[in-house]
C-alpha atoms as a PDB file:
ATOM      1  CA  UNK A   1     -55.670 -11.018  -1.523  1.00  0.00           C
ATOM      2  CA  UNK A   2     -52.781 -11.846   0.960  1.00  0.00           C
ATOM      3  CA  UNK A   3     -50.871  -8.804   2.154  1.00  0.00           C
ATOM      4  CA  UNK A   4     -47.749  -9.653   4.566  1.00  0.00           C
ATOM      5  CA  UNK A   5     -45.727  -6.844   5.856  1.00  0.00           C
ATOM      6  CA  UNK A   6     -42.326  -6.783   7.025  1.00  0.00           C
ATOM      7  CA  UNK A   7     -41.028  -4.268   9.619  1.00  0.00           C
ATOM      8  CA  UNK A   8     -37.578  -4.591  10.569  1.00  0.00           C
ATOM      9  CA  UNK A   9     -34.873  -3.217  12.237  1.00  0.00           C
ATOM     10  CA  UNK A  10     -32.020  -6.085  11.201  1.00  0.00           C
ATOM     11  CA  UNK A  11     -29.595  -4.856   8.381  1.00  0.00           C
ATOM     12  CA  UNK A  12     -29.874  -7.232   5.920  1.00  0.00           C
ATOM     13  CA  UNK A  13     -27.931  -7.213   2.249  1.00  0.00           C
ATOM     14  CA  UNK A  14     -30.379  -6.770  -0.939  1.00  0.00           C
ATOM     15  CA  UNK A  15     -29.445 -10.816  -1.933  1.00  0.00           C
ATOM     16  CA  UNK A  16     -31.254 -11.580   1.608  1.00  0.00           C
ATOM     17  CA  UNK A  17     -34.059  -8.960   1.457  1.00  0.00           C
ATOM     18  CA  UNK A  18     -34.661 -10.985  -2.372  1.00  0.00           C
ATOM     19  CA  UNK A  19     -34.710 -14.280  -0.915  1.00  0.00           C
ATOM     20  CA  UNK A  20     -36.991 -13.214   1.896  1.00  0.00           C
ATOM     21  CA  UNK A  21     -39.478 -11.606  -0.010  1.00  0.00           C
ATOM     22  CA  UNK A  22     -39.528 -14.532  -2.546  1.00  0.00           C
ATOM     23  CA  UNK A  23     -39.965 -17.310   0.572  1.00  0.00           C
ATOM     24  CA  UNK A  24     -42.602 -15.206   2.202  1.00  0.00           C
ATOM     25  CA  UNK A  25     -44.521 -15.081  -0.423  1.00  0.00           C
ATOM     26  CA  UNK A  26     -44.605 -18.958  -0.978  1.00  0.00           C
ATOM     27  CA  UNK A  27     -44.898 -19.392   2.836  1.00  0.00           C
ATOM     28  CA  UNK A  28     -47.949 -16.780   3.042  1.00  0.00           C
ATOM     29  CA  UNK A  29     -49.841 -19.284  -0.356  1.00  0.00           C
ATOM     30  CA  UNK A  30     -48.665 -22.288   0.912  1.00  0.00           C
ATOM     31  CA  UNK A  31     -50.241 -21.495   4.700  1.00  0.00           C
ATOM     32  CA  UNK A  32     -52.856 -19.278   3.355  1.00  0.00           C
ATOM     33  CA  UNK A  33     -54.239 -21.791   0.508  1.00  0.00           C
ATOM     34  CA  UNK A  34     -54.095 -19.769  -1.535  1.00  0.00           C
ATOM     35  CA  UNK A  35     -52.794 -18.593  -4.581  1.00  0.00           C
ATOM     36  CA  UNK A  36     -48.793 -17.189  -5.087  1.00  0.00           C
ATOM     37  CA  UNK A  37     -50.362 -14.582  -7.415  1.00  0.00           C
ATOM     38  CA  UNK A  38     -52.467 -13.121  -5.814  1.00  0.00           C
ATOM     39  CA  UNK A  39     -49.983 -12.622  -2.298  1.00  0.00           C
ATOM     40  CA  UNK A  40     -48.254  -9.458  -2.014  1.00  0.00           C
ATOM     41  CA  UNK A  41     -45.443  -9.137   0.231  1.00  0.00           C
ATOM     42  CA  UNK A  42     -43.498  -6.047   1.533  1.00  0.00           C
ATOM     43  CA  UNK A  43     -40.966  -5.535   3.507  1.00  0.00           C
ATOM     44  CA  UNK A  44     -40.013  -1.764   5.075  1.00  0.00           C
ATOM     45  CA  UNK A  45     -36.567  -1.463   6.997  1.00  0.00           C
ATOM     46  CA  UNK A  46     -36.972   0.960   9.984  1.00  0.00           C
ATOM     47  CA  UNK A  47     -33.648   1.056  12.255  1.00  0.00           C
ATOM     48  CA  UNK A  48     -35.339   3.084  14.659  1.00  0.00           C
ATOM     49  CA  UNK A  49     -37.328   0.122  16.575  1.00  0.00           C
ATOM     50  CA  UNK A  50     -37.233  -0.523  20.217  1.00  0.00           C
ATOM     51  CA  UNK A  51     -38.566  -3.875  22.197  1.00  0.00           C
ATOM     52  CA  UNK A  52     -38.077  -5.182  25.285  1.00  0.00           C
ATOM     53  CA  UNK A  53     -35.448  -2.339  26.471  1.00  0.00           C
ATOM     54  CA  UNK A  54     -33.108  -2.466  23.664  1.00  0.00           C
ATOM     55  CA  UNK A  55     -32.448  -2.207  19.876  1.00  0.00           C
ATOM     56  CA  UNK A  56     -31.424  -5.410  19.145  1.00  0.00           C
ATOM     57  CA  UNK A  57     -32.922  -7.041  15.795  1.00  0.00           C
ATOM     58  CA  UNK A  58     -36.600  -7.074  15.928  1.00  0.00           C
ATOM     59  CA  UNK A  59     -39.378  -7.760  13.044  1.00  0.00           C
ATOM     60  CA  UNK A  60     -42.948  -6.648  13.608  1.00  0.00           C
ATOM     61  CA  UNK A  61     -45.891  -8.199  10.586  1.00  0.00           C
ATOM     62  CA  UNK A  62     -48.447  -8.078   9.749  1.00  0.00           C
ATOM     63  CA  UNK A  63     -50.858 -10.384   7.719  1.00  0.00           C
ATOM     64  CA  UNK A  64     -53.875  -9.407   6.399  1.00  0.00           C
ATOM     65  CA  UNK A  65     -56.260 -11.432   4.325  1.00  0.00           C
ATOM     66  CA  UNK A  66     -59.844 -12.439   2.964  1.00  0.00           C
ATOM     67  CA  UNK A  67     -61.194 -15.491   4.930  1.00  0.00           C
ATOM     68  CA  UNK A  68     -57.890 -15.757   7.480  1.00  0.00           C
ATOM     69  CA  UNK A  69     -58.900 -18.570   9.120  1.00  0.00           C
ATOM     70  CA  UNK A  70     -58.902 -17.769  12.862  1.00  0.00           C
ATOM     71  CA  UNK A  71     -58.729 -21.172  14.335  1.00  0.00           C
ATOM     72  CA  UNK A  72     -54.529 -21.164  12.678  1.00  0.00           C
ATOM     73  CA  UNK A  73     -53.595 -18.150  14.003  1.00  0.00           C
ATOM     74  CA  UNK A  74     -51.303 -20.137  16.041  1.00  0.00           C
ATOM     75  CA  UNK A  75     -49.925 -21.892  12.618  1.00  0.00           C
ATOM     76  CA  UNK A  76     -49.619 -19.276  10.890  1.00  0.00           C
ATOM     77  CA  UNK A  77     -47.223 -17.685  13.981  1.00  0.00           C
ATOM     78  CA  UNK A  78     -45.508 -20.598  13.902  1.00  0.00           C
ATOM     79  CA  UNK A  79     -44.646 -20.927   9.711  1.00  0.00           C
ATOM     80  CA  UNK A  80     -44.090 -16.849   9.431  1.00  0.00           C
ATOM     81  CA  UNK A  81     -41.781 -16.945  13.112  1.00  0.00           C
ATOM     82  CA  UNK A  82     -39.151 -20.056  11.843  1.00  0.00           C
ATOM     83  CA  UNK A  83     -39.521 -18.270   8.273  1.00  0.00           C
ATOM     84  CA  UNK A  84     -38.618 -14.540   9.382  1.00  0.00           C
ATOM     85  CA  UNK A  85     -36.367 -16.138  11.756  1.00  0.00           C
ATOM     86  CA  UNK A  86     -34.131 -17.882   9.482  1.00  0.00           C
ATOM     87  CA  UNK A  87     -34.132 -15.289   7.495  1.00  0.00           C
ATOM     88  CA  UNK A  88     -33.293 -12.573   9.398  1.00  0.00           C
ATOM     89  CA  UNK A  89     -31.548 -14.271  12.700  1.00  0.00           C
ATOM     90  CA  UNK A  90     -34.239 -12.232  14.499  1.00  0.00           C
ATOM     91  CA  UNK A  91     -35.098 -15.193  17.659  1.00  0.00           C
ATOM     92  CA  UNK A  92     -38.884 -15.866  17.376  1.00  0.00           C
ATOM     93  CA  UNK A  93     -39.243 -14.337  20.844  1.00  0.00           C
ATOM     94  CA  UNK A  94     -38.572 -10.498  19.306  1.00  0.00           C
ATOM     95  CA  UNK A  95     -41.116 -11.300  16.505  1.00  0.00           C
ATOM     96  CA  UNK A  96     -44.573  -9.897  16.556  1.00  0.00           C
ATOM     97  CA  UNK A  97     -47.628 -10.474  14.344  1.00  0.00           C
ATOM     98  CA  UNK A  98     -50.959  -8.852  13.700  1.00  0.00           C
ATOM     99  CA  UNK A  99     -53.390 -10.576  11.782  1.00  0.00           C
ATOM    100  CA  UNK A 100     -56.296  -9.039  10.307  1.00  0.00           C
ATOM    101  CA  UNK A 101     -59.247 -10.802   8.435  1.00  0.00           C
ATOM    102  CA  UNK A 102     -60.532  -8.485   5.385  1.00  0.00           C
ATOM    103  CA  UNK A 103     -64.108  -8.039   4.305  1.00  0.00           C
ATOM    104  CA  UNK A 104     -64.180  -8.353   0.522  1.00  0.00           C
ATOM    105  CA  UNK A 105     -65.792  -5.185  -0.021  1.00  0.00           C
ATOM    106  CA  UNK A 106     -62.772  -3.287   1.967  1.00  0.00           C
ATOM    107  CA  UNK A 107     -60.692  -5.119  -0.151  1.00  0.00           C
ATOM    108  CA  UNK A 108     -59.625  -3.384  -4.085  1.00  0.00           C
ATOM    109  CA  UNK A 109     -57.944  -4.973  -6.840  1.00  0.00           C
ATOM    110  CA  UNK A 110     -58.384  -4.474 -10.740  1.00  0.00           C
ATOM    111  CA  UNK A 111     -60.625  -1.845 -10.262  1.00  0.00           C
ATOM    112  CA  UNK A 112     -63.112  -3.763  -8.399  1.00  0.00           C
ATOM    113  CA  UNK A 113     -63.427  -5.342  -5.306  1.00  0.00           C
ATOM    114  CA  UNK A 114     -63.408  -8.983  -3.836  1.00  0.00           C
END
């Protein structure tokens, strides 16, 4: 049901991209509530981003979900920013975050819906 994307501009080794995909996806259950297997995590380098006046490392996500709890938007900011941040170096100040609260029946998987 959880969907986090990654959009980067920092160059970052395949060992690191691992290790960030694999923490994201325990942060995303862990703040989410939900379950690891059902979170799906991707993350697209793009070294043509701009923010702020410069090209310096930036990471733009986005989380989407069923039932994102709008009341923790501010939590969830807080848990994905110190994640991406560590993981990346990217300062929490060049990292933005869209979140987006799915209807079931807008959401697919298995052939069916949610």
């Amino acid at each position: 049901m959880p969907l986090l994307s990654i959009e980067t501009n920092a160059e970052l080794p395949a060992e690191r991209r691992t290790e960030l995909l694999r923490k994201a996806s325990r942060k995303v259950a862990e703040l989410l509530g939900k379950p690891e297997r059902y979170v799906l995590v991707t993350l697209r380098p793009n070294p043509h981003m701009w923010f702020a006046g410069e090209a310096a490392p930036v990471a733009y996500l986005e989380l989407k979900s069923i039932g994102l709890p709008e009341g923790k938007t501010a939590e969830l900011s807080a848990g994905l920013c110190e994640l991406v941040s560590a993981e990346t170096g990217i300062p929490s100040d060049r990292i933005y975050i869209e979140f987006a609260n799915a209807a079931r029946h807008l959401w697919g998987w298995n052939g069916g819906t949610f």
